[in-house]
N, C-alpha and C. Protein backbone atom coordinates (compact mmCIF):
# COMPACT_ATOMS: atom_id res chain seq x y z
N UNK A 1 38.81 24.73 -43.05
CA UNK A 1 37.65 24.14 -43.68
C UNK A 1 37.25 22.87 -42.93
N UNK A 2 35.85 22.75 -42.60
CA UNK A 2 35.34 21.55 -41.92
C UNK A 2 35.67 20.23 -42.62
N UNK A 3 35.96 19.20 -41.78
CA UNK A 3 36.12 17.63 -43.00
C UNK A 3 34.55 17.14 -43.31
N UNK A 4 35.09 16.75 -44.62
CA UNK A 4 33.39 16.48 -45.01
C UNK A 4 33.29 14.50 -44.25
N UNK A 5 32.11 14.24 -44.12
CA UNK A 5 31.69 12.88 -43.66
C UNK A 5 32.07 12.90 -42.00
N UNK A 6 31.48 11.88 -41.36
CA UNK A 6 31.43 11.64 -40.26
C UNK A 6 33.08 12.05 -39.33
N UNK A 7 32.53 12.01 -38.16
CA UNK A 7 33.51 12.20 -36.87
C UNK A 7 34.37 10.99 -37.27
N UNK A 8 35.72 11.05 -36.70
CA UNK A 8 36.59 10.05 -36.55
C UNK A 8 36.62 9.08 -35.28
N UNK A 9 35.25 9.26 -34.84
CA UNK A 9 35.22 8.41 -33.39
C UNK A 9 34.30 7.27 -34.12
N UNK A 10 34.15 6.36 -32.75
CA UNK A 10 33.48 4.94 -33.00
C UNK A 10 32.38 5.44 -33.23
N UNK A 11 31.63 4.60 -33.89
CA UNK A 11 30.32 4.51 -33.54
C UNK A 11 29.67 4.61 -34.97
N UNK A 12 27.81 4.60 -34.92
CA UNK A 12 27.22 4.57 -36.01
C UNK A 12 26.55 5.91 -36.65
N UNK A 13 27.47 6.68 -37.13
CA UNK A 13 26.75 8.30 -37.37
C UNK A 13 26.41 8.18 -38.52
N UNK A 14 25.09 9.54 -38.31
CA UNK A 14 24.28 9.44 -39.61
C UNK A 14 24.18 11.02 -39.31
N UNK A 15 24.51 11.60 -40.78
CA UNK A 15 24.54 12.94 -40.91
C UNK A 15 23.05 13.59 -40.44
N UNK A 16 22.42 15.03 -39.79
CA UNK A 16 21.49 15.22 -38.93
C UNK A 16 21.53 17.06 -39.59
N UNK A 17 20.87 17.31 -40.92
CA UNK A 17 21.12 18.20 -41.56
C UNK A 17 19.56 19.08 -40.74
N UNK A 18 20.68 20.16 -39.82
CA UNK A 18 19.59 21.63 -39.33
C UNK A 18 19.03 22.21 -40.55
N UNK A 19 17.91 22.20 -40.50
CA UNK A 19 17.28 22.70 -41.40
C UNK A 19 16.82 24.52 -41.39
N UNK A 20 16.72 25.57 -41.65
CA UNK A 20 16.30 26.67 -41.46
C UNK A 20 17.30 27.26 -41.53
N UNK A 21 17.16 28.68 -41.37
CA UNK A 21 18.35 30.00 -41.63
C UNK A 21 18.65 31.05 -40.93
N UNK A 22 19.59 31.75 -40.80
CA UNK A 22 19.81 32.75 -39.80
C UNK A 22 21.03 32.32 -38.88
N UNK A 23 20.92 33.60 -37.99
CA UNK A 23 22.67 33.29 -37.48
C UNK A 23 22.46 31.88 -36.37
N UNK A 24 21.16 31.51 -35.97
CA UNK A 24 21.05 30.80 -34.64
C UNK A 24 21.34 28.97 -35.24
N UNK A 25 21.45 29.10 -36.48
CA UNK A 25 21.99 27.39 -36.50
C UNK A 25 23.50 27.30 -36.41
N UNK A 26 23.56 26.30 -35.94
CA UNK A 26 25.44 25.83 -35.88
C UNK A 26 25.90 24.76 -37.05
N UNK A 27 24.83 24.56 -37.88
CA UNK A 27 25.14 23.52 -39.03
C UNK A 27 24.69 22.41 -39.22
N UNK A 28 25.12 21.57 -40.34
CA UNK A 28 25.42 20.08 -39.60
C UNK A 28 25.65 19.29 -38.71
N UNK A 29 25.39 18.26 -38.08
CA UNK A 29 25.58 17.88 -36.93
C UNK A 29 25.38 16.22 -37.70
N UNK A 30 25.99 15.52 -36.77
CA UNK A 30 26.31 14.16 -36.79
C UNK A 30 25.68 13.29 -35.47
N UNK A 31 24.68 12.25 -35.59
CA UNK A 31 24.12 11.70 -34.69
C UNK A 31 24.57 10.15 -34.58
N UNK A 32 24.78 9.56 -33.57
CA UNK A 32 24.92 8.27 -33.41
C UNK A 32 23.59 8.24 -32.36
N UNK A 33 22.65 7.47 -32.81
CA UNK A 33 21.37 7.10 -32.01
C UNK A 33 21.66 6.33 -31.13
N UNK A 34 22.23 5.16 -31.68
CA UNK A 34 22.35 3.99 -30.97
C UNK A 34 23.39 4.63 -29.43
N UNK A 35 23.95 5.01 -29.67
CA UNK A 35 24.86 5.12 -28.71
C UNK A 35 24.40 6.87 -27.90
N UNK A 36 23.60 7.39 -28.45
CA UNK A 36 23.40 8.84 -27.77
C UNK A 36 23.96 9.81 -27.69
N UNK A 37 24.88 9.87 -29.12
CA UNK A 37 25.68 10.70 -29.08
C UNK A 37 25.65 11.81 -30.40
N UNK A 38 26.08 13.20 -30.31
CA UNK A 38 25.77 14.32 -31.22
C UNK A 38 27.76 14.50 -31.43
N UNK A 39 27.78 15.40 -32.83
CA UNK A 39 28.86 15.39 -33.03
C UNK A 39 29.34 16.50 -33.68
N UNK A 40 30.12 17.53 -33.64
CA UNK A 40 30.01 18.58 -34.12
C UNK A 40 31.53 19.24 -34.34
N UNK A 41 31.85 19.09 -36.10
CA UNK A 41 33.24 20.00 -35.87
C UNK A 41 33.41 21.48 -35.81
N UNK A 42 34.39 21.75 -34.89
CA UNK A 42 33.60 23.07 -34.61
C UNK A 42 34.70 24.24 -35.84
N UNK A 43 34.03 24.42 -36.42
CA UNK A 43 34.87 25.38 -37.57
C UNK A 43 34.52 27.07 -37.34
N UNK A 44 34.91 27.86 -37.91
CA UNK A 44 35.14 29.15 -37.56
C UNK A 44 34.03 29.85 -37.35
N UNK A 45 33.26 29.82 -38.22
CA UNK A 45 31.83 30.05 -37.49
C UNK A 45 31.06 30.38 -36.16
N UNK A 46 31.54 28.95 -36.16
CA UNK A 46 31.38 28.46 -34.15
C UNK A 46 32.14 29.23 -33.34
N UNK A 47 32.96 30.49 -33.60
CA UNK A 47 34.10 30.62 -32.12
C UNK A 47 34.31 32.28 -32.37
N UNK A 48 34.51 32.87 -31.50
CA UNK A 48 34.63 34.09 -31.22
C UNK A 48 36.14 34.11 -31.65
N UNK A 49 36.08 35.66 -30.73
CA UNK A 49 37.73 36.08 -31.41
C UNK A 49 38.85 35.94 -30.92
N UNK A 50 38.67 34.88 -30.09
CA UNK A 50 39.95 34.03 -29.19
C UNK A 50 40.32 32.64 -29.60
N UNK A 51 39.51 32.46 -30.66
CA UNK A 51 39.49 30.90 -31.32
C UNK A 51 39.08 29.73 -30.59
N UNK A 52 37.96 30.31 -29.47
CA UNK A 52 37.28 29.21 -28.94
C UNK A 52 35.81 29.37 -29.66
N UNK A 53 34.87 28.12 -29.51
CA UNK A 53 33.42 28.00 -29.34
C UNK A 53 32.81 29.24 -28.75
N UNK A 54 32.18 29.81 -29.38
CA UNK A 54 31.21 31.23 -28.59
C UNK A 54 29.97 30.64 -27.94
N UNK A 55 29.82 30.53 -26.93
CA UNK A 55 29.28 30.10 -25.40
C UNK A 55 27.59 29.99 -26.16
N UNK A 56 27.08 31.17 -27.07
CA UNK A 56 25.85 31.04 -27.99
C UNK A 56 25.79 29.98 -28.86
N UNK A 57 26.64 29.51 -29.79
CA UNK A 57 26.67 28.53 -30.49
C UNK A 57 26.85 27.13 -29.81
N UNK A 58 27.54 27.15 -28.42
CA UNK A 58 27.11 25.80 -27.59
C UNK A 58 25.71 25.36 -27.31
N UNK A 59 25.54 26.26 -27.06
CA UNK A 59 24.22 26.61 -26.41
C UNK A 59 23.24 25.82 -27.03
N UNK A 60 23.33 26.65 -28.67
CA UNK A 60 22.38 26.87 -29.49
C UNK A 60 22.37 24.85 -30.24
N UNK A 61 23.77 24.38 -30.02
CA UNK A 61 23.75 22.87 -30.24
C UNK A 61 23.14 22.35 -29.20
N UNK A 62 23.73 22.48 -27.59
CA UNK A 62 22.82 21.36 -27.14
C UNK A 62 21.42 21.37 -26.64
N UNK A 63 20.90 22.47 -27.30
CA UNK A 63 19.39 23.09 -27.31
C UNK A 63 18.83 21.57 -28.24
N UNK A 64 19.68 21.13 -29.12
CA UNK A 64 19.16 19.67 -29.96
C UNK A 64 19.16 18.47 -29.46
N UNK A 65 20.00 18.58 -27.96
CA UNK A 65 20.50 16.94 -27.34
C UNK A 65 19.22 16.34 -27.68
N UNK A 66 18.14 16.18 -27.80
CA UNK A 66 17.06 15.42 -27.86
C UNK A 66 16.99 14.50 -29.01
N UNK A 67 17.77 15.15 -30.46
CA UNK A 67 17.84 14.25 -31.39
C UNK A 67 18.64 13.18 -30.83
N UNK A 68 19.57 12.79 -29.78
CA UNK A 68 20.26 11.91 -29.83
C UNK A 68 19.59 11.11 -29.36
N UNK A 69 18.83 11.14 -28.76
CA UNK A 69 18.10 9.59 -28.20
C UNK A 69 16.53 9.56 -28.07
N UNK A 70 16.34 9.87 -29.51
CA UNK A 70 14.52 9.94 -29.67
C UNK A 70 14.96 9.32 -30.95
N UNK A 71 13.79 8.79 -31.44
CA UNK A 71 13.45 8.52 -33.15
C UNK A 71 12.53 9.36 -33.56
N UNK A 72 12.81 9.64 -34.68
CA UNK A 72 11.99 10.68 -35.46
C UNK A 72 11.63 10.75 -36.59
N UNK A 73 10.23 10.82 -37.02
CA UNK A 73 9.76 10.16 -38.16
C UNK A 73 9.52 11.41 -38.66
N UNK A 74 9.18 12.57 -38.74
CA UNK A 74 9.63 14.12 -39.40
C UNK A 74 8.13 14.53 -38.77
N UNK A 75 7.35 14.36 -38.17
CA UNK A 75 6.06 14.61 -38.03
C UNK A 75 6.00 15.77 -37.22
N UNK A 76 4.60 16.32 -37.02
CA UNK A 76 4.80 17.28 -35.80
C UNK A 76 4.94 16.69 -35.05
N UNK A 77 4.64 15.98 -34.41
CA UNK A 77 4.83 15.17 -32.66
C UNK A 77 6.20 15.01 -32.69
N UNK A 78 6.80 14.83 -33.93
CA UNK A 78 8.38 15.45 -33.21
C UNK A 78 9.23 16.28 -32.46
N UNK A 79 7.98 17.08 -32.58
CA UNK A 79 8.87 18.72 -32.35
C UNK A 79 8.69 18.72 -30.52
N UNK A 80 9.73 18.96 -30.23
CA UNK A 80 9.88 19.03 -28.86
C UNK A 80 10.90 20.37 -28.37
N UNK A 81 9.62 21.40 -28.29
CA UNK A 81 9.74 22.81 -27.80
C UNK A 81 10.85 22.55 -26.73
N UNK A 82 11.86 23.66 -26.17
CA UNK A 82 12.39 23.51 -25.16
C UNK A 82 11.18 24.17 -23.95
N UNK A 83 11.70 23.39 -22.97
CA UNK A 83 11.17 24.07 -21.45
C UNK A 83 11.63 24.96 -20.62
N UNK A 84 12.92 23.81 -20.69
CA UNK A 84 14.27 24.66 -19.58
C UNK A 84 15.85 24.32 -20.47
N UNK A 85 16.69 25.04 -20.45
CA UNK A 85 17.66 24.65 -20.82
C UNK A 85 18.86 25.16 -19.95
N UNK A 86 19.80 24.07 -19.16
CA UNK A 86 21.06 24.76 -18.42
C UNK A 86 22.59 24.35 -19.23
N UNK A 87 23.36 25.50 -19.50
CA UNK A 87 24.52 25.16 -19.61
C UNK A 87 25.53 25.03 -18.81
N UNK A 88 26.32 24.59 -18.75
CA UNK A 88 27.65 24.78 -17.74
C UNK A 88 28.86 24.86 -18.72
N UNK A 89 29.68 25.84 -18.62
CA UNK A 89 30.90 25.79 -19.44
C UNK A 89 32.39 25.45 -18.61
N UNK A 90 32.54 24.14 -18.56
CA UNK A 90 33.61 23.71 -18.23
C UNK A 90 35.18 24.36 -18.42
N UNK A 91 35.32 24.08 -19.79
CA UNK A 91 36.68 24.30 -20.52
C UNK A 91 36.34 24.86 -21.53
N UNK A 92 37.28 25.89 -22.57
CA UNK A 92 37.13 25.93 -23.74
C UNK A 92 36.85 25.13 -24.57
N UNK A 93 36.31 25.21 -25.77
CA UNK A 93 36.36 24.39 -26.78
C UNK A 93 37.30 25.28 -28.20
N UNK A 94 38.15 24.51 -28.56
CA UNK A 94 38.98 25.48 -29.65
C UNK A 94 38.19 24.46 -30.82
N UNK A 95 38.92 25.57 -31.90
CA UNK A 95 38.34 25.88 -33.40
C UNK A 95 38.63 24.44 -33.77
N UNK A 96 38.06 23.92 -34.97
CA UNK A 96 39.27 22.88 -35.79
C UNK A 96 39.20 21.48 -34.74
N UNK A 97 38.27 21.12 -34.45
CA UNK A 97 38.23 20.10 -33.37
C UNK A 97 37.22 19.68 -33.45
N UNK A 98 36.62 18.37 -33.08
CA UNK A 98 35.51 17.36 -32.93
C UNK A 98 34.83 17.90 -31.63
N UNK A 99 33.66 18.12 -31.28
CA UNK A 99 33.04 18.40 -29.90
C UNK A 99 32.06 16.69 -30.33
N UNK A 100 32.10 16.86 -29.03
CA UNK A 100 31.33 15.15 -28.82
C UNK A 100 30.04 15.39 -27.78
N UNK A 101 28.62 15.55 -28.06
CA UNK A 101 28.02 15.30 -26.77
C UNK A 101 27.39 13.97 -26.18
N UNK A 102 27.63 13.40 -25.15
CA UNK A 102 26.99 12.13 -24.54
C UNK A 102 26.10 12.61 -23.89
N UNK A 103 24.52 12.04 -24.48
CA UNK A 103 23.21 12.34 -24.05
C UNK A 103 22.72 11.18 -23.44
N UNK A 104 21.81 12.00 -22.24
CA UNK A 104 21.59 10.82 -21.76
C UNK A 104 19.91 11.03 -20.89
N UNK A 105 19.06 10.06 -21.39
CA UNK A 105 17.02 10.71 -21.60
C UNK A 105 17.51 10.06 -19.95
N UNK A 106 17.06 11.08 -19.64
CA UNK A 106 16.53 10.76 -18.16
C UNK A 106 14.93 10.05 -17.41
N UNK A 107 14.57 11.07 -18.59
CA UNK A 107 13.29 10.10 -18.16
C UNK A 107 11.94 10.69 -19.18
N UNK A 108 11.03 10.15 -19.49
CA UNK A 108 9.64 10.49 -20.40
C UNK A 108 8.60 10.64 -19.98
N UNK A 109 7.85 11.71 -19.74
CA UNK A 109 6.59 11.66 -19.16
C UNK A 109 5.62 11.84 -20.06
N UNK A 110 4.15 11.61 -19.92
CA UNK A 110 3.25 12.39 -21.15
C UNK A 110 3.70 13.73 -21.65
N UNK A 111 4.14 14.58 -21.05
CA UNK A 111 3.98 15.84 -21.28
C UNK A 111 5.30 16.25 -21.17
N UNK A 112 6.62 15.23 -20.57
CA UNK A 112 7.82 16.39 -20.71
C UNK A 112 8.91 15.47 -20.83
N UNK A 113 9.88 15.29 -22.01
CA UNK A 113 11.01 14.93 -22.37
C UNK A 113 12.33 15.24 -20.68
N UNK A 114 13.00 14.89 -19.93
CA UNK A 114 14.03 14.89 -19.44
C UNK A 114 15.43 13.91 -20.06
N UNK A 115 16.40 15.34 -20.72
CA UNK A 115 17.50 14.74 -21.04
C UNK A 115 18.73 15.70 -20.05
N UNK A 116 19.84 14.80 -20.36
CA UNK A 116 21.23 15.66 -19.74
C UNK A 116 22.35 15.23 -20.76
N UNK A 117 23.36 15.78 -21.21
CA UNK A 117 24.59 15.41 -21.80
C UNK A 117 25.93 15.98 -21.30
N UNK A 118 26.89 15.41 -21.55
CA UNK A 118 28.17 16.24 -21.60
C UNK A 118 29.04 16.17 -22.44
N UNK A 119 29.90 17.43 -22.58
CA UNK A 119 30.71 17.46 -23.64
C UNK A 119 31.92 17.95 -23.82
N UNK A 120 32.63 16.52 -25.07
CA UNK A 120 33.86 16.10 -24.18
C UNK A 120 34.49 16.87 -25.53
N UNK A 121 35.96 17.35 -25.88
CA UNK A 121 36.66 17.45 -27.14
C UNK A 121 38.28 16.54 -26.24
N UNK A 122 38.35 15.72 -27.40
CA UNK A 122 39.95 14.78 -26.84
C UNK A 122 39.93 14.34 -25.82
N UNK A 123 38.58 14.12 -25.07
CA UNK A 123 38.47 13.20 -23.93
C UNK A 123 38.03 13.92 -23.07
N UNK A 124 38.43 15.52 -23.07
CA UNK A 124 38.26 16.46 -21.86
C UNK A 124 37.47 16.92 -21.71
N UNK A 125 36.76 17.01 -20.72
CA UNK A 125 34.83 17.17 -20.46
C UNK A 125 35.21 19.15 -20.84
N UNK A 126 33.99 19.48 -21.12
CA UNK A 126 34.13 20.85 -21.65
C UNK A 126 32.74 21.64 -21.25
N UNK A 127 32.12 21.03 -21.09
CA UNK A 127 31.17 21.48 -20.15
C UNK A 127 29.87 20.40 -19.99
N UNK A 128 28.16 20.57 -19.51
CA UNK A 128 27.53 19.95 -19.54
C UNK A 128 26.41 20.84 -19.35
N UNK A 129 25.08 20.20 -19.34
CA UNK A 129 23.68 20.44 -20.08
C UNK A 129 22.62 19.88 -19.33
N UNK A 130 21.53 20.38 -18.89
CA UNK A 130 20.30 19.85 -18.35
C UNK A 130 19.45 20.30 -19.16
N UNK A 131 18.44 19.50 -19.93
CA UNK A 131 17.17 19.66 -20.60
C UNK A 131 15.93 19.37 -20.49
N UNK A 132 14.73 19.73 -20.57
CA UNK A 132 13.47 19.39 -20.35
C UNK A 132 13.02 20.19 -21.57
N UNK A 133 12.20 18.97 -22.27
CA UNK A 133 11.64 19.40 -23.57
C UNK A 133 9.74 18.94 -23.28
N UNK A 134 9.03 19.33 -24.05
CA UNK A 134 7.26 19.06 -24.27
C UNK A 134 7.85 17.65 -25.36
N UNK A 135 6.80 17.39 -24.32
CA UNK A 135 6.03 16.14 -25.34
C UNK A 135 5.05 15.75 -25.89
N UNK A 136 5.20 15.87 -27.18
CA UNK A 136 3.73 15.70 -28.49
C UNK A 136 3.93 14.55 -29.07
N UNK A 137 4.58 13.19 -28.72
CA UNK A 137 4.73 12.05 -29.01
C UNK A 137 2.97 11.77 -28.42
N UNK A 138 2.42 11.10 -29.47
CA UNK A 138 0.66 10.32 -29.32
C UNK A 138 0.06 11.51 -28.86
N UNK A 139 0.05 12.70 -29.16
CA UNK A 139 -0.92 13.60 -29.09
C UNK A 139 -0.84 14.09 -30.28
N UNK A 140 -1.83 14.84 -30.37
CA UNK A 140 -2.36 15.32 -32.03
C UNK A 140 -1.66 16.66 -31.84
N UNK A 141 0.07 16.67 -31.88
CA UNK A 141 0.57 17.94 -32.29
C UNK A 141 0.00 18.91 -34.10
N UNK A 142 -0.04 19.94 -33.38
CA UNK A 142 -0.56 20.93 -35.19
C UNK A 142 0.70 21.89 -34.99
């Protein structure tokens, strides 16, 4: 069973409740803004039949790195479609464990979000992420 309330790491998390249904959410998730970081325990759900993370449900989390270092007021101009998304799978990630991602905005253009993260469980990098999202920040997203 997942622990209820925040990660046991530093920092300032504020619960980051996925909203919608179907097999493609991974849950709850835990955000530290200030620091750029996503947080995710990974419970059974999350992992195939070797008792690691199933490579889809990584995926399907750091498809969100963007909440970690944007503010978001719930509007449409929030919504930041993906463009491109790359994974790299380092190491396993096992069941019953904290996954940590460190995000990091590369850069903002009118029109296109650049982020990257990586992600660590117990210190040990486990894989990493290149993102490019749309940007509807000061445009009249519908």
């Amino acid at each position: 069973m997942p622990p209820f309330g925040p990660p046991p790491l530093p920092g300032e998390w504020v619960g980051c409740p996925v909203h919608g249904s179907g097999n493609w959410t991974v849950g709850d998730i835990w955000v530290d803004r200030k620091a750029g970081q996503m947080a995710l325990f990974v419970a059974e759900q999350h992992c195939n039949a070797y008792g690691v993370m199933h490579g889809g449900a990584l995926a399907t989390l750091v498809d969100s790195q963007s909440i970690a270092v944007r503010d978001y007021s719930g509007g449409a101009a929030d919504h930041t479609p993906t463009v491109s998304l790359s994974v790299d799978y380092i190491g396993p990630i096992p069941c019953d464990h904290w996954l940590l991602v460190d995000v990091t905005l590369l850069e903002v253009t009118r029109n296109l979000i650049f982020t990257q993260a990586v992600m660590t469980v117990d210190g040990a990098t486990v894989g990493r992420s290149n993102a490019i999202y749309r940007n509807f920040k000061g445009k009249d997203a519908t």
